[in-house]
N, C-alpha and C. Protein backbone atom coordinates (compact mmCIF):
# COMPACT_ATOMS: atom_id res chain seq x y z
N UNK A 1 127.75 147.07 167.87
CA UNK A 1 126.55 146.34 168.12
C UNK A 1 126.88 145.21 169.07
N UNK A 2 126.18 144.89 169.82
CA UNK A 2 126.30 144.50 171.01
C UNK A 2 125.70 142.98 170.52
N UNK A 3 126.15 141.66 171.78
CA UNK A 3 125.54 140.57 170.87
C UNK A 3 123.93 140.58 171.25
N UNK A 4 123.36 141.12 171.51
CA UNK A 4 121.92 140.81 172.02
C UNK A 4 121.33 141.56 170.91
N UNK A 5 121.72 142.77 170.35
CA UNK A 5 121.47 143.24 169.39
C UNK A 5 121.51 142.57 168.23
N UNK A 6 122.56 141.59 168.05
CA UNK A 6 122.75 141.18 167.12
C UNK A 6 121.66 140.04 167.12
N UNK A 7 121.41 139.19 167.70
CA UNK A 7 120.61 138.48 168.35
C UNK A 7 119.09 138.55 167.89
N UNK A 8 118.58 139.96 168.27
CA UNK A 8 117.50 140.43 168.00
C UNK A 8 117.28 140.63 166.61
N UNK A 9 117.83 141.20 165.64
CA UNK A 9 118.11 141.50 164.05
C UNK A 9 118.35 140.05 163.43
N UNK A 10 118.72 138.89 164.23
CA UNK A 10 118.66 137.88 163.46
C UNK A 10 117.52 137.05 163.37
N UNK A 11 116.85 137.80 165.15
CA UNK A 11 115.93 136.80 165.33
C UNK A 11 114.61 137.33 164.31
N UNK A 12 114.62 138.53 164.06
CA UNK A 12 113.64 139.68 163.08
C UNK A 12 113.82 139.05 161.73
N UNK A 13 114.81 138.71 160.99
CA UNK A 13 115.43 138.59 159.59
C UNK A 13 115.23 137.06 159.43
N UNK A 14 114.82 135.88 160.39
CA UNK A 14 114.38 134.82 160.72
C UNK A 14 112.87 135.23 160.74
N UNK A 15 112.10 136.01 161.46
CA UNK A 15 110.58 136.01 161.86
C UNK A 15 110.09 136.40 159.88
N UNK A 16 110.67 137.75 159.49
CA UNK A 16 110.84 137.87 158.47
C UNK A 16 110.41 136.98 157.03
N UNK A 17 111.97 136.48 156.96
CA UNK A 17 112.04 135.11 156.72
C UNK A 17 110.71 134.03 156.51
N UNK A 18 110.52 133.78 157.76
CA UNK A 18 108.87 132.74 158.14
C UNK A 18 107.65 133.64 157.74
N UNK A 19 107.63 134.31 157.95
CA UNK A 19 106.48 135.10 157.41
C UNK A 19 106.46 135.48 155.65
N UNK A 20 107.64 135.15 155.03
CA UNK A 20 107.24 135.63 153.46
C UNK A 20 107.03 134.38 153.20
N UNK A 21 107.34 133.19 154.07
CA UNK A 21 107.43 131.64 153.17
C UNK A 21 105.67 131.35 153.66
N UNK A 22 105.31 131.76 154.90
CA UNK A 22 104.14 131.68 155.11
C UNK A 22 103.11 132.00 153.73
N UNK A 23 103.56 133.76 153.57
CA UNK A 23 102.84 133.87 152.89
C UNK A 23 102.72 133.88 151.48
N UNK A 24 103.95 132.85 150.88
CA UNK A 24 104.15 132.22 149.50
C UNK A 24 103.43 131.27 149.79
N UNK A 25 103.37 130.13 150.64
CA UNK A 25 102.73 129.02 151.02
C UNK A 25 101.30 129.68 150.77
N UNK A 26 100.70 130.20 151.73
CA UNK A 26 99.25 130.78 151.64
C UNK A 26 98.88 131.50 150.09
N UNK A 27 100.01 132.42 149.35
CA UNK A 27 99.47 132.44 148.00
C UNK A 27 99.55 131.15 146.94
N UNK A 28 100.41 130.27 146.99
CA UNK A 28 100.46 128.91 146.14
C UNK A 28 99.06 128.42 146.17
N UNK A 29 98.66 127.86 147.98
CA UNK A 29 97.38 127.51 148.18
C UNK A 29 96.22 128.14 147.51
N UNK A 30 96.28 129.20 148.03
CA UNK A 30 95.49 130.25 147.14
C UNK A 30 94.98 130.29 145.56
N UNK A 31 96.28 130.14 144.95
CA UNK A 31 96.47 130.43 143.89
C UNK A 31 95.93 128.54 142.93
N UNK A 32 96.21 127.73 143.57
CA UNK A 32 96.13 126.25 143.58
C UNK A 32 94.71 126.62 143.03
N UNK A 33 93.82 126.51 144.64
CA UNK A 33 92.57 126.55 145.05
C UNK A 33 91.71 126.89 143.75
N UNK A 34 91.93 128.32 143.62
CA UNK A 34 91.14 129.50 142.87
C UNK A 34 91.19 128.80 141.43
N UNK A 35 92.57 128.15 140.83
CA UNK A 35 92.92 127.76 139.28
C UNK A 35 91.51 126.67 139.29
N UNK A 36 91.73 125.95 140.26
CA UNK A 36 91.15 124.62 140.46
C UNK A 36 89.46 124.92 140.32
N UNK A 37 89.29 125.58 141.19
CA UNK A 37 88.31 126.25 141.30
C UNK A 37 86.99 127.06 140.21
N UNK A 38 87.81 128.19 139.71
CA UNK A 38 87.40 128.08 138.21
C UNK A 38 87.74 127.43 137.05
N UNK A 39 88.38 126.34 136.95
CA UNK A 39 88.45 125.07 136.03
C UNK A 39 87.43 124.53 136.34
N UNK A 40 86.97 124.09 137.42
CA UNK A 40 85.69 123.52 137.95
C UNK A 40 84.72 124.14 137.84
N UNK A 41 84.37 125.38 138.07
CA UNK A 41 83.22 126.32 137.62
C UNK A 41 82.97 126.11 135.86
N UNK A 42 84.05 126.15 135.43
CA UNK A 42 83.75 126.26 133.72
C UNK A 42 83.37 124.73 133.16
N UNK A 43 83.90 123.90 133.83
CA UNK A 43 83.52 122.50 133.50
C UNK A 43 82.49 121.89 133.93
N UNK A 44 81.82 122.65 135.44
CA UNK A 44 80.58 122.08 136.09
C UNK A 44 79.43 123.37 134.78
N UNK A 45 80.09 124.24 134.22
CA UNK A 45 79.38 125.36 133.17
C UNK A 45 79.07 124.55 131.56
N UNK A 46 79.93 124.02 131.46
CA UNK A 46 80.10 123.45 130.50
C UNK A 46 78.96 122.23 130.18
N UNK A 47 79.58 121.16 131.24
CA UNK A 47 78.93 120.35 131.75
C UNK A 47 77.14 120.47 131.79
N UNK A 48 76.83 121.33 132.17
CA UNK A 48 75.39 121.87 132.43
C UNK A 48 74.77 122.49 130.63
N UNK A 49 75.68 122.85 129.96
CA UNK A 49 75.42 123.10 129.31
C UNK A 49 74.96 122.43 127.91
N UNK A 50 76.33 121.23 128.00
CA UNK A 50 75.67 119.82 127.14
C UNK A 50 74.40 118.89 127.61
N UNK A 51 74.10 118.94 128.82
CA UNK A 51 73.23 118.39 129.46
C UNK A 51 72.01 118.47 129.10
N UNK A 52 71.89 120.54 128.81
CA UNK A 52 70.56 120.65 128.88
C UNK A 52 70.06 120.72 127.02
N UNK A 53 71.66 120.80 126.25
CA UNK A 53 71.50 120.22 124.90
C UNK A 53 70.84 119.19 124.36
N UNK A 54 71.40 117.84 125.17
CA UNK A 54 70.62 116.39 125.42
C UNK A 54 69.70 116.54 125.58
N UNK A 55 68.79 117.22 126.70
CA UNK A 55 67.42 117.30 126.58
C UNK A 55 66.67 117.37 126.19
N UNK A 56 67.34 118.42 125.38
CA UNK A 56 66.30 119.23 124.41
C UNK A 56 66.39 118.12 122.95
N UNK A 57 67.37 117.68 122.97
CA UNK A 57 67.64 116.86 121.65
C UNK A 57 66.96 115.58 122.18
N UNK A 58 66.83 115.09 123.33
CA UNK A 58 66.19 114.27 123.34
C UNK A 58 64.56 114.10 123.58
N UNK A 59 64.20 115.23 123.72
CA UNK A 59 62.59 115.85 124.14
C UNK A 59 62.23 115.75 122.26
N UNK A 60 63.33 116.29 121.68
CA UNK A 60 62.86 116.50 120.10
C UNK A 60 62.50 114.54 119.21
N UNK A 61 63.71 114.20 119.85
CA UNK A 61 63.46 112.39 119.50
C UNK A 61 62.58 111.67 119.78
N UNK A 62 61.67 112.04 121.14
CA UNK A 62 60.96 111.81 122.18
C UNK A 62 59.71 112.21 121.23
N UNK A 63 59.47 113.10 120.72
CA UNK A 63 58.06 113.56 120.06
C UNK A 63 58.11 113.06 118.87
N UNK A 64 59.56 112.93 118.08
CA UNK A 64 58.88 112.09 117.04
C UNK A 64 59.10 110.67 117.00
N UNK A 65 59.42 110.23 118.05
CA UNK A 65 59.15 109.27 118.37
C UNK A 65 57.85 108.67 118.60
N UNK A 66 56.96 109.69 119.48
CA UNK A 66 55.68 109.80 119.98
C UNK A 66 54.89 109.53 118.47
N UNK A 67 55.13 110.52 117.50
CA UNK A 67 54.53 110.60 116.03
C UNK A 67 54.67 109.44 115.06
N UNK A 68 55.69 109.17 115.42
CA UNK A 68 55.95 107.90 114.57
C UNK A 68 54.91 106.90 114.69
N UNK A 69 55.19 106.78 116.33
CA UNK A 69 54.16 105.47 117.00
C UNK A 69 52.47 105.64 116.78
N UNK A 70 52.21 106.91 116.86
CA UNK A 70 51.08 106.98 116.21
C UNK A 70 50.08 107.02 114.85
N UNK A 71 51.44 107.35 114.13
CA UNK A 71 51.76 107.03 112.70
C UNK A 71 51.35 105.40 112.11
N UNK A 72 52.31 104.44 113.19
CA UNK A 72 52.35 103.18 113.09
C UNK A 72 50.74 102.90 113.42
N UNK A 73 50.15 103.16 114.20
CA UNK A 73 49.00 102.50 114.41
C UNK A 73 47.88 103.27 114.06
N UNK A 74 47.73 104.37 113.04
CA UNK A 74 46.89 104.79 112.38
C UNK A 74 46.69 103.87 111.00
N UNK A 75 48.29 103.64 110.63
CA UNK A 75 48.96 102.25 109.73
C UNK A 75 48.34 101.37 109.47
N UNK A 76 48.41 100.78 111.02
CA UNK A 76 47.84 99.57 111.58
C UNK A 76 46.63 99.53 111.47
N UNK A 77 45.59 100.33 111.53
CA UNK A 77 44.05 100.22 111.81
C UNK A 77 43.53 99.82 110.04
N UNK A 78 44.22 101.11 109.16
CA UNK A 78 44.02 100.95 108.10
C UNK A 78 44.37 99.38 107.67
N UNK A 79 46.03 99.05 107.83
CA UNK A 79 46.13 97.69 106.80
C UNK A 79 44.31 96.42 107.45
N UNK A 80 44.19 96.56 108.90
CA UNK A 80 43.17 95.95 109.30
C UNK A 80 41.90 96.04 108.73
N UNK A 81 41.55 97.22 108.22
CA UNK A 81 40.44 97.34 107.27
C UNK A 81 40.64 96.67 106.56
N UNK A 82 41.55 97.33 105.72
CA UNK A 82 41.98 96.11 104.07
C UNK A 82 42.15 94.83 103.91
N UNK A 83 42.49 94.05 105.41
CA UNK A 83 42.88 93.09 104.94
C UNK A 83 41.02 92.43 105.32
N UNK A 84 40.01 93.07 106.28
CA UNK A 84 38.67 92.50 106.31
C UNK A 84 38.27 92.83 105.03
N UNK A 85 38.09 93.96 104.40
CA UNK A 85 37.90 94.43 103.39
C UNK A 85 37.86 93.32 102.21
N UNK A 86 39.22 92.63 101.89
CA UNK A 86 39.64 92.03 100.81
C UNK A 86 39.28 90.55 101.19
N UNK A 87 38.80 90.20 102.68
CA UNK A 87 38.64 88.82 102.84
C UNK A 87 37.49 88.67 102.25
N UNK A 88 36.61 89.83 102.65
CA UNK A 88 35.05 90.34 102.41
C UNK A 88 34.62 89.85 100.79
N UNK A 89 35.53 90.61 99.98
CA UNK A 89 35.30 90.48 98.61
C UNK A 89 36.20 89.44 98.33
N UNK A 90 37.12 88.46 98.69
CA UNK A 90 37.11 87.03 98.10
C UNK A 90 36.15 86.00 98.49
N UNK A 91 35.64 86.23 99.66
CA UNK A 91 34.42 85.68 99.52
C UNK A 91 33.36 85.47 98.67
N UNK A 92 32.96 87.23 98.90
CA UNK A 92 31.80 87.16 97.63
C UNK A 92 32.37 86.69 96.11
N UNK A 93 33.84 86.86 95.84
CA UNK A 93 34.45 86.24 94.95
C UNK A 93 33.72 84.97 94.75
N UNK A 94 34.26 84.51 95.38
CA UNK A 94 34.23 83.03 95.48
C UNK A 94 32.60 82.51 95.08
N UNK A 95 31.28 82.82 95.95
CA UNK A 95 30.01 82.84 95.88
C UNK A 95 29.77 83.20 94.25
N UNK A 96 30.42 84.51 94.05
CA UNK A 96 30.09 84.87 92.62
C UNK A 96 30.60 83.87 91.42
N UNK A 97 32.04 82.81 91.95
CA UNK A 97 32.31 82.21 90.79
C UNK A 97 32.10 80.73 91.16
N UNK A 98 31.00 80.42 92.26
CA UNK A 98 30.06 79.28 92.26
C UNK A 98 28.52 79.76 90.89
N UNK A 99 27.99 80.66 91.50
CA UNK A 99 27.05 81.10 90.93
C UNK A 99 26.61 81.20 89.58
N UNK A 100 28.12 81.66 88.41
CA UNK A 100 28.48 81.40 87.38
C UNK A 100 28.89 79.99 86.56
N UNK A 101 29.29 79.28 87.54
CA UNK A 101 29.51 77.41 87.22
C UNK A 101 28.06 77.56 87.31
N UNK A 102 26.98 77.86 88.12
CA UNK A 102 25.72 76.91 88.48
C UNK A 102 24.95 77.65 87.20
N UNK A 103 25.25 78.65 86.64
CA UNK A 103 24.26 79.44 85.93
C UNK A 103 25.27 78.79 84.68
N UNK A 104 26.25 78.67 84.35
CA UNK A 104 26.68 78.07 83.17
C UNK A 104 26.14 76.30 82.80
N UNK A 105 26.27 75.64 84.10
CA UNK A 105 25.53 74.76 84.13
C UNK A 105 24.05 74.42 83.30
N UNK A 106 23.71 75.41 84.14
CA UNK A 106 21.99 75.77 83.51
C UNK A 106 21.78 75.95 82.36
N UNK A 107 22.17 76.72 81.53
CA UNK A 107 22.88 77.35 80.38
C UNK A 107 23.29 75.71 79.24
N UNK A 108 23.84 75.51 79.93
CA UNK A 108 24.66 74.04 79.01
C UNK A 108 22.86 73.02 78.95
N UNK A 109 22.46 72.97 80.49
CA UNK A 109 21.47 71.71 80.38
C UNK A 109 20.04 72.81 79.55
N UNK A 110 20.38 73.75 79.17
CA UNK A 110 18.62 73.97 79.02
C UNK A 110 19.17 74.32 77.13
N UNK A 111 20.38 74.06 76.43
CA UNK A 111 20.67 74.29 75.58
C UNK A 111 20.55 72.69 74.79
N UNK A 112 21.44 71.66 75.81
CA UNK A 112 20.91 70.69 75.36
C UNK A 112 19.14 69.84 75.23
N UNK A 113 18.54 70.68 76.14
CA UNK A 113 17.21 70.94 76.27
C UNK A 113 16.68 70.88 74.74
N UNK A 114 16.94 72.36 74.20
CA UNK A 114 16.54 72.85 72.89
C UNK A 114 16.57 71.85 71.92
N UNK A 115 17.87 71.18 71.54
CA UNK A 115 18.45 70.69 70.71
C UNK A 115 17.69 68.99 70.62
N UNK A 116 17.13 68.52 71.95
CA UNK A 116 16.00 67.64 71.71
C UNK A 116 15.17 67.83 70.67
């Protein structure tokens, strides 16, 4: 073998060479990429998936929340009756236990009346 020959077979076993590291380099990348890649698919999956859990759990808090509040001021209207309601009748309370002094009154002066 001649040196040019030799030359050539080294320069091949060199090109060789660069071309498998190339294409270890290009599968690492590859291989990097793709791991990365669907780790990220399953976590942007994931991700989407608690999200639309929240929603729904919070759409459910959200309505009885809504119920509650309307709850409260159906509440509200009522204690407002009751409390006109009860002002209503201590009033007339009150009128009714003038009425009874004035009629006991009466009662006392038309007894000592008699007794003349």
């Amino acid at each position: 073998m001649c040196s040019g020959q030799r030359d050539q077979t080294k320069e091949r076993k060199g090109n060789t060479y660069n071309i498998r590291n190339s294409y270890n380099v290009l599968l690492s990348i590859y291989s990097f990429f793709y791991c990365n890649i669907c780790t990220f698919d399953l976590k942007v999956a994931r991700l989407e998936k608690n999200f639309h859990q929240a929603k729904r759990d919070l759409d459910k808090i959200t309505n009885e929340i809504n119920k509650l509040e309307n709850e409260l001021k159906e509440l509200g209207l009522k204690y407002e009756q009751a409390m006109s309601e009860k002002q209503q009748l201590e009033e007339e309370a009150a009128i009714m236990e003038r009425r009874l002094i004035a009629a006991d009154k009466l009662i006392s002066g038309l007894t000592s009346e008699r007794k003349r």
